[in-house]
N, C-alpha and C. Protein backbone atom coordinates (compact mmCIF):
# COMPACT_ATOMS: atom_id res chain seq x y z
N UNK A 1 67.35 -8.68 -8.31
CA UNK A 1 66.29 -7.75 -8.69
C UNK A 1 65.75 -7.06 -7.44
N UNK A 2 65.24 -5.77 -7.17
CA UNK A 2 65.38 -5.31 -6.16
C UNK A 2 63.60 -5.63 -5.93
N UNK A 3 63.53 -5.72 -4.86
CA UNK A 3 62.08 -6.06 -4.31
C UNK A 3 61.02 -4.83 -4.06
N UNK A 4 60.03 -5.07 -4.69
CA UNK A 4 58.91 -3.74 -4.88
C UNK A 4 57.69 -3.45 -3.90
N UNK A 5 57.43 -3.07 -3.01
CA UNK A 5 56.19 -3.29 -2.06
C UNK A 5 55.23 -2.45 -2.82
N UNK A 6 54.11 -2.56 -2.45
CA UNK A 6 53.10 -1.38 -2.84
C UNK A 6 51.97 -1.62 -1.56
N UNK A 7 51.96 -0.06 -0.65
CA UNK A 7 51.36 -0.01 0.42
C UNK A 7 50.03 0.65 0.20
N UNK A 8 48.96 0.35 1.06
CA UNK A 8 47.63 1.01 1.00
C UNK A 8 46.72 1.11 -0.20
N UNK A 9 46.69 1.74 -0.76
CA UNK A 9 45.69 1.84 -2.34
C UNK A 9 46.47 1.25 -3.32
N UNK A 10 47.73 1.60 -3.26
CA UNK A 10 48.52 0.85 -4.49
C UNK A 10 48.57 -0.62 -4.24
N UNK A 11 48.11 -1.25 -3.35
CA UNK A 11 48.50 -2.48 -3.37
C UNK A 11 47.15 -3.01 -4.03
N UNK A 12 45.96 -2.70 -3.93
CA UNK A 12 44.79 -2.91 -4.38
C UNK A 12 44.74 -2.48 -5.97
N UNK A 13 45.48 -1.56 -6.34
CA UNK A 13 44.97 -1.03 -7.51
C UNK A 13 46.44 -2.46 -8.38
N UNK A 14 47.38 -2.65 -7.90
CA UNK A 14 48.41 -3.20 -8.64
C UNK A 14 48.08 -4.85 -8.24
N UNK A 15 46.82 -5.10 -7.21
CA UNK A 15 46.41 -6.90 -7.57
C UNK A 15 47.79 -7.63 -6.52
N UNK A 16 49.13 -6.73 -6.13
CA UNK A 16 49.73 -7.41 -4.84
C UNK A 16 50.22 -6.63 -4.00
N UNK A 17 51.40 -6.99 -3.30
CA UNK A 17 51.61 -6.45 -2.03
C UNK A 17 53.31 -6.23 -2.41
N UNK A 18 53.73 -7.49 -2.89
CA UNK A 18 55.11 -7.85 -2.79
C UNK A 18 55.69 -8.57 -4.14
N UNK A 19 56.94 -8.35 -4.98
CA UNK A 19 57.24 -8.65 -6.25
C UNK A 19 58.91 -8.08 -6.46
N UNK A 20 59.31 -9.30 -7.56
CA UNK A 20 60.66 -8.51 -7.60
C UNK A 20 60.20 -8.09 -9.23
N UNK A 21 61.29 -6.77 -9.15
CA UNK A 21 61.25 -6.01 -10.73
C UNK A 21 62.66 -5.85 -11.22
N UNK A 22 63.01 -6.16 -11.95
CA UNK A 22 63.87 -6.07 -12.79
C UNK A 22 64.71 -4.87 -13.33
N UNK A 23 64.69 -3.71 -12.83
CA UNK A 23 65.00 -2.37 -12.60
C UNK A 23 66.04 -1.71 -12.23
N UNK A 24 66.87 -0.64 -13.02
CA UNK A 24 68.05 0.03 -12.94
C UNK A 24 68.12 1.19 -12.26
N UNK A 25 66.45 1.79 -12.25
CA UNK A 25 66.33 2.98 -11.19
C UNK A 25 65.18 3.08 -11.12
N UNK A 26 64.94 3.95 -10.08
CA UNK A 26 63.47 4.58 -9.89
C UNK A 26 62.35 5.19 -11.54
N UNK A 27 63.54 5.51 -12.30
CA UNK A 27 62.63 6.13 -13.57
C UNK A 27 62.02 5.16 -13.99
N UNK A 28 62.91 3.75 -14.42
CA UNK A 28 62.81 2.50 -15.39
C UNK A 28 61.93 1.80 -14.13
N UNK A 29 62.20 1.83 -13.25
CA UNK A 29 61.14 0.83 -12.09
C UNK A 29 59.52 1.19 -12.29
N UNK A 30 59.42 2.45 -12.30
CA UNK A 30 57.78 3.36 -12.67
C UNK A 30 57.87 2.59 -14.17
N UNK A 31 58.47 3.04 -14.92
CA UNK A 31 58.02 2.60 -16.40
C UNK A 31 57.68 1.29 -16.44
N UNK A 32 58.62 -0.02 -16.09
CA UNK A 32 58.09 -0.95 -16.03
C UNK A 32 56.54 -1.44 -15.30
N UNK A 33 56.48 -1.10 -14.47
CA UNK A 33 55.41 -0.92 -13.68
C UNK A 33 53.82 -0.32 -14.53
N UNK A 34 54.50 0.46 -15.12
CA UNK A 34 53.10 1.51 -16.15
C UNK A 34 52.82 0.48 -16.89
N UNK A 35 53.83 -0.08 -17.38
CA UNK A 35 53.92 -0.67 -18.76
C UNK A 35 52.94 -2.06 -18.24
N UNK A 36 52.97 -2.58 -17.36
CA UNK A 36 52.56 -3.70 -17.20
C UNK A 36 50.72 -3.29 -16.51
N UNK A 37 50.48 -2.42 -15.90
CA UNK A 37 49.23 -1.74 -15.11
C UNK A 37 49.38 -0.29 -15.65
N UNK A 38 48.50 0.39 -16.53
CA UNK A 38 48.32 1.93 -16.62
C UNK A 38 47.98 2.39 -15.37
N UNK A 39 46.54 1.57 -15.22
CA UNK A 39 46.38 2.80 -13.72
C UNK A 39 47.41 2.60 -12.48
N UNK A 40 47.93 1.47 -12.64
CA UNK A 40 49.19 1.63 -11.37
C UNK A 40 50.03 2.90 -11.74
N UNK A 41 50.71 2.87 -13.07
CA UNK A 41 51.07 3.66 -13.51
C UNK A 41 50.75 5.08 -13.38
N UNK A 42 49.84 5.57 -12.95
CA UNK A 42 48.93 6.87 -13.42
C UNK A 42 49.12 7.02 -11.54
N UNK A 43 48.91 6.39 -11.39
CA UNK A 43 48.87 6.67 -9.49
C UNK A 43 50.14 6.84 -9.00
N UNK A 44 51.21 5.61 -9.62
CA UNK A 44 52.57 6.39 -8.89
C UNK A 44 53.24 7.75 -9.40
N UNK A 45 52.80 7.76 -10.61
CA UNK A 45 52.99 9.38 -11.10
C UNK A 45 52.71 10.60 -10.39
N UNK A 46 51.84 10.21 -9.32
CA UNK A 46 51.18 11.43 -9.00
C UNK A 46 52.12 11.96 -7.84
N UNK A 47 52.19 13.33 -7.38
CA UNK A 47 53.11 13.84 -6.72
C UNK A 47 53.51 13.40 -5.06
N UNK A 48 51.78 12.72 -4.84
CA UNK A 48 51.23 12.60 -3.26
C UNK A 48 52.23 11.35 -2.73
N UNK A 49 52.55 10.62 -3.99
CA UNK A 49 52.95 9.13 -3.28
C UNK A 49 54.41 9.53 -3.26
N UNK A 50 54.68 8.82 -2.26
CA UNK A 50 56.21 8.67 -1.67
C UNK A 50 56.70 7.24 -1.99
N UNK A 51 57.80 7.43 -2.38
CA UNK A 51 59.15 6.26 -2.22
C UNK A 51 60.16 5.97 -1.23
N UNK A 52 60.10 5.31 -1.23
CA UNK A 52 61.03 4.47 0.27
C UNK A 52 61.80 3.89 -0.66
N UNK A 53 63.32 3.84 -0.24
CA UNK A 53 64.04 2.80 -0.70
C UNK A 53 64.77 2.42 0.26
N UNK A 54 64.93 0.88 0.97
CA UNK A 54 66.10 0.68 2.14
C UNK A 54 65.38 1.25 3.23
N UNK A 55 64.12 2.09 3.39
CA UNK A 55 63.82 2.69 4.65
C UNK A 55 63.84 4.10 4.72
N UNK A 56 64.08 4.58 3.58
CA UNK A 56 64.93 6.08 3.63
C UNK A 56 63.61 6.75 2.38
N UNK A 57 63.08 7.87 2.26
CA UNK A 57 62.59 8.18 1.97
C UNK A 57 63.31 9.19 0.79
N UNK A 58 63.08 8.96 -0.53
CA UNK A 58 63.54 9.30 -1.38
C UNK A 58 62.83 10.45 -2.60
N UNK A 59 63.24 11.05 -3.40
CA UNK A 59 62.58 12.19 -4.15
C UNK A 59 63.40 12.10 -5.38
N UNK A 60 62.81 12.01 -6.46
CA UNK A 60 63.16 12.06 -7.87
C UNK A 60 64.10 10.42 -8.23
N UNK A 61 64.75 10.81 -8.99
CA UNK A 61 65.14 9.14 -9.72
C UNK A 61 66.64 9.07 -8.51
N UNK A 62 66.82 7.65 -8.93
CA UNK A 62 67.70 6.99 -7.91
C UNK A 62 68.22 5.68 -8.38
N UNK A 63 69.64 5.35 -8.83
CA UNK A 63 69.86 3.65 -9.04
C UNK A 63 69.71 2.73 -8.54
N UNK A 64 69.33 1.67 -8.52
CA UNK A 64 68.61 0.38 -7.71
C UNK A 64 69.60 -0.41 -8.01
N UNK A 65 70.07 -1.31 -6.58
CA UNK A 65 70.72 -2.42 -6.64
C UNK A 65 69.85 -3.49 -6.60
N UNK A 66 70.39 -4.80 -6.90
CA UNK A 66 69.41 -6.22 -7.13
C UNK A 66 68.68 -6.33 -5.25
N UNK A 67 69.31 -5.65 -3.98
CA UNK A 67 69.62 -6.00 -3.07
C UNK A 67 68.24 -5.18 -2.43
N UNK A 68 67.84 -3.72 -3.14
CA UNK A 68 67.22 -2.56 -2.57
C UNK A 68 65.78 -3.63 -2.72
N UNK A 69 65.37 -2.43 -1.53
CA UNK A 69 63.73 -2.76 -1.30
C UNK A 69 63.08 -1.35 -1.68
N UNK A 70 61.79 -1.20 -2.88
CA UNK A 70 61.56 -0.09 -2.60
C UNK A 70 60.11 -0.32 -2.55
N UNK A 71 59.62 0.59 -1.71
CA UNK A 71 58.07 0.58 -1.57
C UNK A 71 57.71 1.68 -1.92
N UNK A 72 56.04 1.84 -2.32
CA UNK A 72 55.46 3.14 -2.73
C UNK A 72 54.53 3.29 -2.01
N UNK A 73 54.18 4.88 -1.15
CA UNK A 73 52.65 4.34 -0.55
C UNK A 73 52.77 6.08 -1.02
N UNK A 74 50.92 5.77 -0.57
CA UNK A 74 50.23 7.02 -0.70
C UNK A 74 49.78 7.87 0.80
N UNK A 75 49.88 9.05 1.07
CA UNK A 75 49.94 9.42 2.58
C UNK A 75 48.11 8.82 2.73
N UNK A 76 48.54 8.28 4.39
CA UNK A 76 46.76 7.89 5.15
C UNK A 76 46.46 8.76 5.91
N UNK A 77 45.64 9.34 6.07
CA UNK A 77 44.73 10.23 7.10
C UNK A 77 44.29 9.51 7.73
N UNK A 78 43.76 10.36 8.84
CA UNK A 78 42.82 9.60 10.00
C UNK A 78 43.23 10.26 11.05
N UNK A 79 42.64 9.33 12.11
CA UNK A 79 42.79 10.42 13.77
C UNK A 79 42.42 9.59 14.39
C-alpha cells in the first residue's frame, strides 16, 4: 500500500502525519481520503496543494505502486 504523508495544515486537519492507503491512483487515493475526512477532502481538492510522489512533484491523476510515497502539502509563506 503506498504510504501517504500529509504536510503543514493537512496534517492537523487529517488528525496524522503518516498512514498507508490502499490506493490505485492519485484520483481513488483523494476519494478514499474524502470518504473517510470531508474536510480533508475539501482541502486536497483545492488547486493550491501540491502532490509529491517518490519526491517528484506531480499534477493531475497518476498510478500508485504498493512501494510509492505520496505526500500532500499546502504552499508556506514567510520570510
Amino acid at each position: 500500500m503506498p504510504k501517504v504523508v500529509m504536510l503543514a495544515e493537512l496534517a492537523a486537519i487529517a488528525g496524522w502525519r503518516e498512514q498507508s492507503c490502499d490506493a490505485d491512483s492519485l484520483v481513488d487515493l483523494r476519494a478514499k481520503l474524502a470518504k473517510e475526512n470531508p474536510t480533508l477532502g475539501e482541502k486536497l481538492s483545492a488547486s493550491r496543494v501540491m502532490v509529491i510522489v517518490n519526491d517528484v512533484l506531480v499534477h493531475g491523476d497518476q498510478a500508485l505502486a504498493t512501494e510509492d510515497e505520496v505526500a500532500f502539502i499546502t504552499p508556506v509563506s514567510g520570510g
